[in-house]
PDB file of N, CA and C in Angstrom:
ATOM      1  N   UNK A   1    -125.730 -96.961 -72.026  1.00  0.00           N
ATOM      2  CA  UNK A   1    -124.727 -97.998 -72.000  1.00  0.00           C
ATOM      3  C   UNK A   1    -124.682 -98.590 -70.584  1.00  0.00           C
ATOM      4  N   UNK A   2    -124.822 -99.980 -70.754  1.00  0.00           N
ATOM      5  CA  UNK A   2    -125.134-100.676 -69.368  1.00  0.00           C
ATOM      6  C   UNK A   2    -123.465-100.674 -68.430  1.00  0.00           C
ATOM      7  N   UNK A   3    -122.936-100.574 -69.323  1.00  0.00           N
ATOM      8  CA  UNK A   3    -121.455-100.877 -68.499  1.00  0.00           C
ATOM      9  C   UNK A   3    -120.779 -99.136 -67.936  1.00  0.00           C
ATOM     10  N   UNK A   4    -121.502 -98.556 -68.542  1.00  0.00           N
ATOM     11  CA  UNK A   4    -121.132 -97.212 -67.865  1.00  0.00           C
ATOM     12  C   UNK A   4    -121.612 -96.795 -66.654  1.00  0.00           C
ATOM     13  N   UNK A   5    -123.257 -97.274 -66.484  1.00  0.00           N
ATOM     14  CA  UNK A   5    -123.890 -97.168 -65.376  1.00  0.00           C
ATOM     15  C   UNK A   5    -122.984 -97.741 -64.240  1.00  0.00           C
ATOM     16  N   UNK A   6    -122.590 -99.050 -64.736  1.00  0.00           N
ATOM     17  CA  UNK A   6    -121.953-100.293 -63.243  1.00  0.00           C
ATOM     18  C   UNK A   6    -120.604 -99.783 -63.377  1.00  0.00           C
ATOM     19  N   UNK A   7    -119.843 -98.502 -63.965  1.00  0.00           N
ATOM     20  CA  UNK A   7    -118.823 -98.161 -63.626  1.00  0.00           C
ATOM     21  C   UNK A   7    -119.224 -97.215 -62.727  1.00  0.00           C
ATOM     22  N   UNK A   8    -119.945 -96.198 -63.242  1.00  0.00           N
ATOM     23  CA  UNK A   8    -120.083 -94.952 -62.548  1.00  0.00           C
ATOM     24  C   UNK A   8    -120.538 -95.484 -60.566  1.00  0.00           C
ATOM     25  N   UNK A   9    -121.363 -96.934 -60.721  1.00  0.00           N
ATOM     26  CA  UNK A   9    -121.484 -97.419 -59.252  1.00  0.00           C
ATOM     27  C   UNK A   9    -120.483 -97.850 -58.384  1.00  0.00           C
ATOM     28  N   UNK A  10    -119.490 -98.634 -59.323  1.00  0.00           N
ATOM     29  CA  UNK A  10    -118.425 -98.738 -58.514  1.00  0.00           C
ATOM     30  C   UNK A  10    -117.451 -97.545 -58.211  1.00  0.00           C
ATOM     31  N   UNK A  11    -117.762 -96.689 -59.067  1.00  0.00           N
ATOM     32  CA  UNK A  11    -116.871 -95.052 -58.740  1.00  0.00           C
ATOM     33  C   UNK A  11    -117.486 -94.401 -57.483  1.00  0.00           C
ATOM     34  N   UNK A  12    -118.797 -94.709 -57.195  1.00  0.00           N
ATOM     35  CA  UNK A  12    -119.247 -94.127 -56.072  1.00  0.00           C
ATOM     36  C   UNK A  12    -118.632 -94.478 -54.560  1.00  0.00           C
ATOM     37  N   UNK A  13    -117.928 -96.100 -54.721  1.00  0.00           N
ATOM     38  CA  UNK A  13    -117.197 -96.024 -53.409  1.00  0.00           C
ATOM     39  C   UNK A  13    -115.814 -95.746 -53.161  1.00  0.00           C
ATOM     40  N   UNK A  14    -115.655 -94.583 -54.171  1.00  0.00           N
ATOM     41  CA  UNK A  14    -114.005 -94.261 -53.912  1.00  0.00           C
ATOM     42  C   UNK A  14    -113.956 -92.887 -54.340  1.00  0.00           C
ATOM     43  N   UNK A  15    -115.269 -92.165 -54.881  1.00  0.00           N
ATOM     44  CA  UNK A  15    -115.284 -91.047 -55.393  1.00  0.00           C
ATOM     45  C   UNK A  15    -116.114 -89.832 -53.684  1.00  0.00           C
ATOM     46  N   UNK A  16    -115.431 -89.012 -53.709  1.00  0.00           N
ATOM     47  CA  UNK A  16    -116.236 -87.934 -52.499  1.00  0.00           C
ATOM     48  C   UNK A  16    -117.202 -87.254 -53.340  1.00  0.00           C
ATOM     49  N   UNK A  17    -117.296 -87.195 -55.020  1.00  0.00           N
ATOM     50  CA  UNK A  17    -117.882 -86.216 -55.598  1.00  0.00           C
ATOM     51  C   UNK A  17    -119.677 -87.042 -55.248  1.00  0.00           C
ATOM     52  N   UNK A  18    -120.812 -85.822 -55.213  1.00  0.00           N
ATOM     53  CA  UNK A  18    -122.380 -86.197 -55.320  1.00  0.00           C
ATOM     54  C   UNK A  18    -121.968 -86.320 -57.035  1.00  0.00           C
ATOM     55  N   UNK A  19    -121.959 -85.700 -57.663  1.00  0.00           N
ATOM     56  CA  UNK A  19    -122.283 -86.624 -59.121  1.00  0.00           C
ATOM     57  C   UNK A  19    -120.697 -86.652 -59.911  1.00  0.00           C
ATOM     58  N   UNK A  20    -121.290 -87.867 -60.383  1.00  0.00           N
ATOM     59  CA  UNK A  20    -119.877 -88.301 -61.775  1.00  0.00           C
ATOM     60  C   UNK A  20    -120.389 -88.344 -63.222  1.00  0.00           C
ATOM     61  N   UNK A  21    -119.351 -86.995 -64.045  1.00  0.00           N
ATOM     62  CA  UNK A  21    -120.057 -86.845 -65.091  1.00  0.00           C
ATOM     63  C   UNK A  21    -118.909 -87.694 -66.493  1.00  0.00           C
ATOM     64  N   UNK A  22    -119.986 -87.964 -67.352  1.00  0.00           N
ATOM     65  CA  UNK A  22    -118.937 -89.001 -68.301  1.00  0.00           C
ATOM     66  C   UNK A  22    -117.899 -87.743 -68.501  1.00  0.00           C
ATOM     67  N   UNK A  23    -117.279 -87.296 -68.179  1.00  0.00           N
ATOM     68  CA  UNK A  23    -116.398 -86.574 -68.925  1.00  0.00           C
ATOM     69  C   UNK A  23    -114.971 -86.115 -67.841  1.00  0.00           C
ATOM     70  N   UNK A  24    -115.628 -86.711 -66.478  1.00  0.00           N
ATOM     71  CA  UNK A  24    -114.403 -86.271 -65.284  1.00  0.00           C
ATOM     72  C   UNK A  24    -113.212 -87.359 -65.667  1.00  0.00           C
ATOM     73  N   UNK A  25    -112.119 -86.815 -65.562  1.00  0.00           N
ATOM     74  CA  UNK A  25    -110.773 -87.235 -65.297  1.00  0.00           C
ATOM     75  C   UNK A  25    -111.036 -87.425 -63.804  1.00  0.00           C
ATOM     76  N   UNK A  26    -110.305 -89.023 -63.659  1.00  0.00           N
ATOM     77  CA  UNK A  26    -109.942 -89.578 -62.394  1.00  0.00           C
ATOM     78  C   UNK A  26    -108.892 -88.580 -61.763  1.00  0.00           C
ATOM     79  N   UNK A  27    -108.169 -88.225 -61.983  1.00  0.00           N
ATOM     80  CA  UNK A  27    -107.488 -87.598 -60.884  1.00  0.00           C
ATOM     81  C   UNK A  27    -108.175 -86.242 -60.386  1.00  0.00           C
ATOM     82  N   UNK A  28    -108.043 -85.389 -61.372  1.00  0.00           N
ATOM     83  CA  UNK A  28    -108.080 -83.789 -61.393  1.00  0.00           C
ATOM     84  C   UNK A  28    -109.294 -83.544 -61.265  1.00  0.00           C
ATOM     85  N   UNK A  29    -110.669 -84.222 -61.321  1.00  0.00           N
ATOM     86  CA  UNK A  29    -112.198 -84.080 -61.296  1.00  0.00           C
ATOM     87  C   UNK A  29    -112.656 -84.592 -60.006  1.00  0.00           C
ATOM     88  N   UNK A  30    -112.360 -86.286 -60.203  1.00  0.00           N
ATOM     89  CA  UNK A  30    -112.781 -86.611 -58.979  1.00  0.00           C
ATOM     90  C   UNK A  30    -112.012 -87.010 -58.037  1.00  0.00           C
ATOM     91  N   UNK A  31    -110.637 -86.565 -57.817  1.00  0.00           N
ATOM     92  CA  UNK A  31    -109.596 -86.809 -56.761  1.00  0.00           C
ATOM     93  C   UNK A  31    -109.291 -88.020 -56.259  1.00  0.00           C
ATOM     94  N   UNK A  32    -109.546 -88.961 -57.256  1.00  0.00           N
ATOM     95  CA  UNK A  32    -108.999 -90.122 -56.668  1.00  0.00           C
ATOM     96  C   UNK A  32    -107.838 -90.277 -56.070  1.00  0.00           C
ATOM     97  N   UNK A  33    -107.330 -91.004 -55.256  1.00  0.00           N
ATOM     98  CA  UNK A  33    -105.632 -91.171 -55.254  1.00  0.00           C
ATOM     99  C   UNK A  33    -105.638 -92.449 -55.746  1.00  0.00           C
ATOM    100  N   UNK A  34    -104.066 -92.849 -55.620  1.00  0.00           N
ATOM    101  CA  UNK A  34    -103.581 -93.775 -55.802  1.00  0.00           C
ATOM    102  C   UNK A  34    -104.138 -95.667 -55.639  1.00  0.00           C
ATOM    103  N   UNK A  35    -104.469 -95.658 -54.328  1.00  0.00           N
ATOM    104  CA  UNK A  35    -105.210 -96.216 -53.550  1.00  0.00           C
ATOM    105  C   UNK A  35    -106.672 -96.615 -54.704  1.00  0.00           C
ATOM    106  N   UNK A  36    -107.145 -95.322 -54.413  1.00  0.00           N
ATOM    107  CA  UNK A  36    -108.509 -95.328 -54.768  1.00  0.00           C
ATOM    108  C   UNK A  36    -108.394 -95.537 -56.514  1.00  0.00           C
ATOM    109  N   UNK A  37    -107.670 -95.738 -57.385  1.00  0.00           N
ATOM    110  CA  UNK A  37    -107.695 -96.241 -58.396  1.00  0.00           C
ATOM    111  C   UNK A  37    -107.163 -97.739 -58.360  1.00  0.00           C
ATOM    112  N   UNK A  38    -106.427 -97.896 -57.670  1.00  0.00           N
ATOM    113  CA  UNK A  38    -105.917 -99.599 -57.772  1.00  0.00           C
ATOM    114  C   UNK A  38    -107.262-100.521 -56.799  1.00  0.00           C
ATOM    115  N   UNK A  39    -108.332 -99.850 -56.021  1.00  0.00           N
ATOM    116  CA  UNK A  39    -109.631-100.504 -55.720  1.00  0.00           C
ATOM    117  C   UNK A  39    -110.473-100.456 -57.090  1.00  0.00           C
ATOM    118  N   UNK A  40    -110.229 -99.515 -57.802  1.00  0.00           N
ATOM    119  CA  UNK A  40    -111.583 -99.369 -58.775  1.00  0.00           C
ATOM    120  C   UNK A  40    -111.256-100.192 -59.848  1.00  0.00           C
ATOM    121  N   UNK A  41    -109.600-100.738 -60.129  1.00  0.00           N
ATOM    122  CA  UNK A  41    -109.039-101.174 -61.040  1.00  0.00           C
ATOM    123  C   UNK A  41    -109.534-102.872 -60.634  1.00  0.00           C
ATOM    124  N   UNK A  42    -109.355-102.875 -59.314  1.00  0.00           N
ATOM    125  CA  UNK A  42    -109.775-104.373 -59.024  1.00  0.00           C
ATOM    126  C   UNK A  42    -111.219-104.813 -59.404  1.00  0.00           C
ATOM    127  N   UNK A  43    -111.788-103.637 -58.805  1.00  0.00           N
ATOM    128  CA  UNK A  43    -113.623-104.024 -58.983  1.00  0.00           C
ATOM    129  C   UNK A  43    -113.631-104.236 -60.488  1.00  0.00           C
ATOM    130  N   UNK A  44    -113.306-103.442 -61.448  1.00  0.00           N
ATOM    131  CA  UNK A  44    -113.748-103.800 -62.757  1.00  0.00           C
ATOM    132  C   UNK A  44    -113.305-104.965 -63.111  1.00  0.00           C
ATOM    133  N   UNK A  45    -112.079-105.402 -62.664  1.00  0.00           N
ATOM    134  CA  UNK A  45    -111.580-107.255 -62.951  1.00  0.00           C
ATOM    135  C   UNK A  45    -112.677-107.796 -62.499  1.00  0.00           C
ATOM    136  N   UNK A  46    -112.879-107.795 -61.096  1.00  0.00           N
ATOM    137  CA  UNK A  46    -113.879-108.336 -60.714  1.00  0.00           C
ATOM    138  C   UNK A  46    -115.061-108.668 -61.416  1.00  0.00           C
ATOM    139  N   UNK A  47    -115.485-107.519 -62.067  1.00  0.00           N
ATOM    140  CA  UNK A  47    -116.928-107.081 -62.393  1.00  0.00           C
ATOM    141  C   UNK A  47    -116.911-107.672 -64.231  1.00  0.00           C
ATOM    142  N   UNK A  48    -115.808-107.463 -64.752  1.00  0.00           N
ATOM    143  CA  UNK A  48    -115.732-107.021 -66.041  1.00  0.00           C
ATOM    144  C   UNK A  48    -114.632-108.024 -66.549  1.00  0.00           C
ATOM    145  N   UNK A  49    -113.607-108.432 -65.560  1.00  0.00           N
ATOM    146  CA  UNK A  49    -112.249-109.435 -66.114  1.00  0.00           C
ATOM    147  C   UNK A  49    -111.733-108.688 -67.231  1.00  0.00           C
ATOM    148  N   UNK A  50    -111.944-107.414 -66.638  1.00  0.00           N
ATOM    149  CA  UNK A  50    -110.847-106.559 -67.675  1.00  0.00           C
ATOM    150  C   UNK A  50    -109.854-106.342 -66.438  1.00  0.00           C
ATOM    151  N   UNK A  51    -107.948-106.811 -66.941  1.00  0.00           N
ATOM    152  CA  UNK A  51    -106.773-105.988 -65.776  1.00  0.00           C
ATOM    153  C   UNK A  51    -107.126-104.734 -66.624  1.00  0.00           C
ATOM    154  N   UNK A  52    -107.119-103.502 -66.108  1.00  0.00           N
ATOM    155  CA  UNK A  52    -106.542-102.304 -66.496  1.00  0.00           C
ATOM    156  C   UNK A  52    -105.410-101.908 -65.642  1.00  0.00           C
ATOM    157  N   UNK A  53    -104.596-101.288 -66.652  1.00  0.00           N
ATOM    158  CA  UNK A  53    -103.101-101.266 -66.332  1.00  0.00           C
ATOM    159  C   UNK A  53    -103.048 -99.740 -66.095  1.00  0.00           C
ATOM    160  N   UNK A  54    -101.710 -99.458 -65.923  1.00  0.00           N
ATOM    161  CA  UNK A  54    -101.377 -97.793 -65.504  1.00  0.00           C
ATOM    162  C   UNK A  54    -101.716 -97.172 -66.739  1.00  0.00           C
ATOM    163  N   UNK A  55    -101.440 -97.724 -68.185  1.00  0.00           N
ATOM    164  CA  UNK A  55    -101.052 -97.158 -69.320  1.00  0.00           C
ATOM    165  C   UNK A  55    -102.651 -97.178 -69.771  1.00  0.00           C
ATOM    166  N   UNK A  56    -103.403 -97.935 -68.966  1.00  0.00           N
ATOM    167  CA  UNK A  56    -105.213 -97.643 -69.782  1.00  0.00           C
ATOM    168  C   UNK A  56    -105.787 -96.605 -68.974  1.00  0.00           C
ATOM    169  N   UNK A  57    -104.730 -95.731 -67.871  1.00  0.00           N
ATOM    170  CA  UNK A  57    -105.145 -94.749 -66.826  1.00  0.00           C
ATOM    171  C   UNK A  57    -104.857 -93.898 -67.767  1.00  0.00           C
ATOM    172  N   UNK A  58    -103.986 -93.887 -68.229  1.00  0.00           N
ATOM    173  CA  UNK A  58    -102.969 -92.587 -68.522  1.00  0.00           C
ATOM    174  C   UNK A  58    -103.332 -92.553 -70.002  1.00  0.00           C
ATOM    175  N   UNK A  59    -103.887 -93.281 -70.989  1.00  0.00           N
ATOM    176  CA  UNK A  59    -104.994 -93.265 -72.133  1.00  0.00           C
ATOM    177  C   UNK A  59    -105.883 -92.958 -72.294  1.00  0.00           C
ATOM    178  N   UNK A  60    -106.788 -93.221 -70.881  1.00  0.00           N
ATOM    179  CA  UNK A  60    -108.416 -93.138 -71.340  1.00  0.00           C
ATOM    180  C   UNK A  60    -108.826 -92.356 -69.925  1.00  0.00           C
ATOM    181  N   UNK A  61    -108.084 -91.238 -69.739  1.00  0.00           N
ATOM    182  CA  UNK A  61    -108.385 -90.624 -68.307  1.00  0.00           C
ATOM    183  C   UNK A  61    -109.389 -90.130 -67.914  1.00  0.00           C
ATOM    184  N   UNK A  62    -110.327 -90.195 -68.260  1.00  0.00           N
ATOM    185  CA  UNK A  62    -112.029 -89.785 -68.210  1.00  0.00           C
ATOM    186  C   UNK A  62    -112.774 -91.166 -68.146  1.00  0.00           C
ATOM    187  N   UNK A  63    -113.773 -90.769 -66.890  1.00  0.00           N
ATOM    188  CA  UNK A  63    -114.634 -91.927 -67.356  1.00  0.00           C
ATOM    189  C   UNK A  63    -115.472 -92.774 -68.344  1.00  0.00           C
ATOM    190  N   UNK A  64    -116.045 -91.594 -69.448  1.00  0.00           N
ATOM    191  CA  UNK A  64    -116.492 -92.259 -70.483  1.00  0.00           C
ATOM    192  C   UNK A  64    -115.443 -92.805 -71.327  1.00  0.00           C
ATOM    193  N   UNK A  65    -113.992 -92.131 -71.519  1.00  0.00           N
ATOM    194  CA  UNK A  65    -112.969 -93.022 -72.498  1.00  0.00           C
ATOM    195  C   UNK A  65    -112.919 -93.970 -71.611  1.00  0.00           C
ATOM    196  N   UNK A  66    -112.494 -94.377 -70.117  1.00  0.00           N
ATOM    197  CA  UNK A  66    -112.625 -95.963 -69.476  1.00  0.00           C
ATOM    198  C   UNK A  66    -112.918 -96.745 -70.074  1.00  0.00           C
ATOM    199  N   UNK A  67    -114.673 -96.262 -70.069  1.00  0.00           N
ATOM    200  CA  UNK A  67    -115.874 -96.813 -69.693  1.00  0.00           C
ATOM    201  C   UNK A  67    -115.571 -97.585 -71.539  1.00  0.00           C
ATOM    202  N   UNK A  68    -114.944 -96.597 -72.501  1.00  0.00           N
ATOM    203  CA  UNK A  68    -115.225 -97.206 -74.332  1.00  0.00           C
ATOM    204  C   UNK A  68    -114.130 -98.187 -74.016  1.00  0.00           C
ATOM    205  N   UNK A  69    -112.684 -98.110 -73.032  1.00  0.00           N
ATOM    206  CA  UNK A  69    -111.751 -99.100 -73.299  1.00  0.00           C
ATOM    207  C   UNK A  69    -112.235-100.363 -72.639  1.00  0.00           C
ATOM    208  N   UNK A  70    -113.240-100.207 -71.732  1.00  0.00           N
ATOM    209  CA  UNK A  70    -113.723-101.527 -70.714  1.00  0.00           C
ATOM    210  C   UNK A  70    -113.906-102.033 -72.322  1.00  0.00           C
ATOM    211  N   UNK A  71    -115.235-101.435 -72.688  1.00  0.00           N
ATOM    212  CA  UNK A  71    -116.007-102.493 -73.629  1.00  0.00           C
ATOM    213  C   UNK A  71    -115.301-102.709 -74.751  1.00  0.00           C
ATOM    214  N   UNK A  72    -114.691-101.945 -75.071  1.00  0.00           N
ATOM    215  CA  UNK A  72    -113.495-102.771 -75.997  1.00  0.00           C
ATOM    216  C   UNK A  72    -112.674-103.498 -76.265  1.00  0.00           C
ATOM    217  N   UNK A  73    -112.109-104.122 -74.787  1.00  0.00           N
ATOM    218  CA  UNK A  73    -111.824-104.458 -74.550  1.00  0.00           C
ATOM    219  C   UNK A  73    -112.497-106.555 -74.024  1.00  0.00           C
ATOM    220  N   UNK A  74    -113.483-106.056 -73.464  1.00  0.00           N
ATOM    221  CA  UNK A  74    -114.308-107.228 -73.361  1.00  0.00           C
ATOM    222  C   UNK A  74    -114.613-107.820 -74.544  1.00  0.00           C
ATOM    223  N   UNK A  75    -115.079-106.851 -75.829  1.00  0.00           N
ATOM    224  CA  UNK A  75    -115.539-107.712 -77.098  1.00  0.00           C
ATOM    225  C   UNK A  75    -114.200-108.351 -77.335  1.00  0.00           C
ATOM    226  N   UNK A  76    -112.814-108.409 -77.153  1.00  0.00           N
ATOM    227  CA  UNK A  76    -111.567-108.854 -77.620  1.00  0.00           C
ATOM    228  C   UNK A  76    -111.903-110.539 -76.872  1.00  0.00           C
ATOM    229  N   UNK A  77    -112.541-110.358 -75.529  1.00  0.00           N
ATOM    230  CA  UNK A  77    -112.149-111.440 -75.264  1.00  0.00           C
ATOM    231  C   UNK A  77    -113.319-112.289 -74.923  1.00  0.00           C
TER     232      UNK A  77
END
């Protein structure tokens, strides 16, 4: 999945972890803070013109669920 790859890249500049596996939770896996999710939230607007909100954090808290709400989100629009 092409859009998982260009997540997992933009996770690399806010993540300390060497690898990100589809299955880490943003907080408790790869320690994001606060900060470091409202940058990653921007890049995907950026990248994707998906807003993700607090409530698509607190839904899809793993990167691969993200990664299914990005693209589910995109086919909507």
């Amino acid at each position: 999945m092409p859009e998982y790859e260009k997540i997992v890249e933009i996770l690399d500049e806010y993540v300390k972890s060497d690898e990100i596996n589809p299955d880490d939770n943003f907080k408790t896996d790869l320690d994001m803070s606060s900060f470091d999710l409202i940058g990653f939230a921007t890049d995907v607007r950026d990248t994707f013109g998906i807003q993700l909100t607090v409530e698509a954090f607190i839904d899809n808290p793993t990167v691969i669920q993200m990664t299914q709400y990005i693209v589910s989100e995109m086919k909507k629009n």
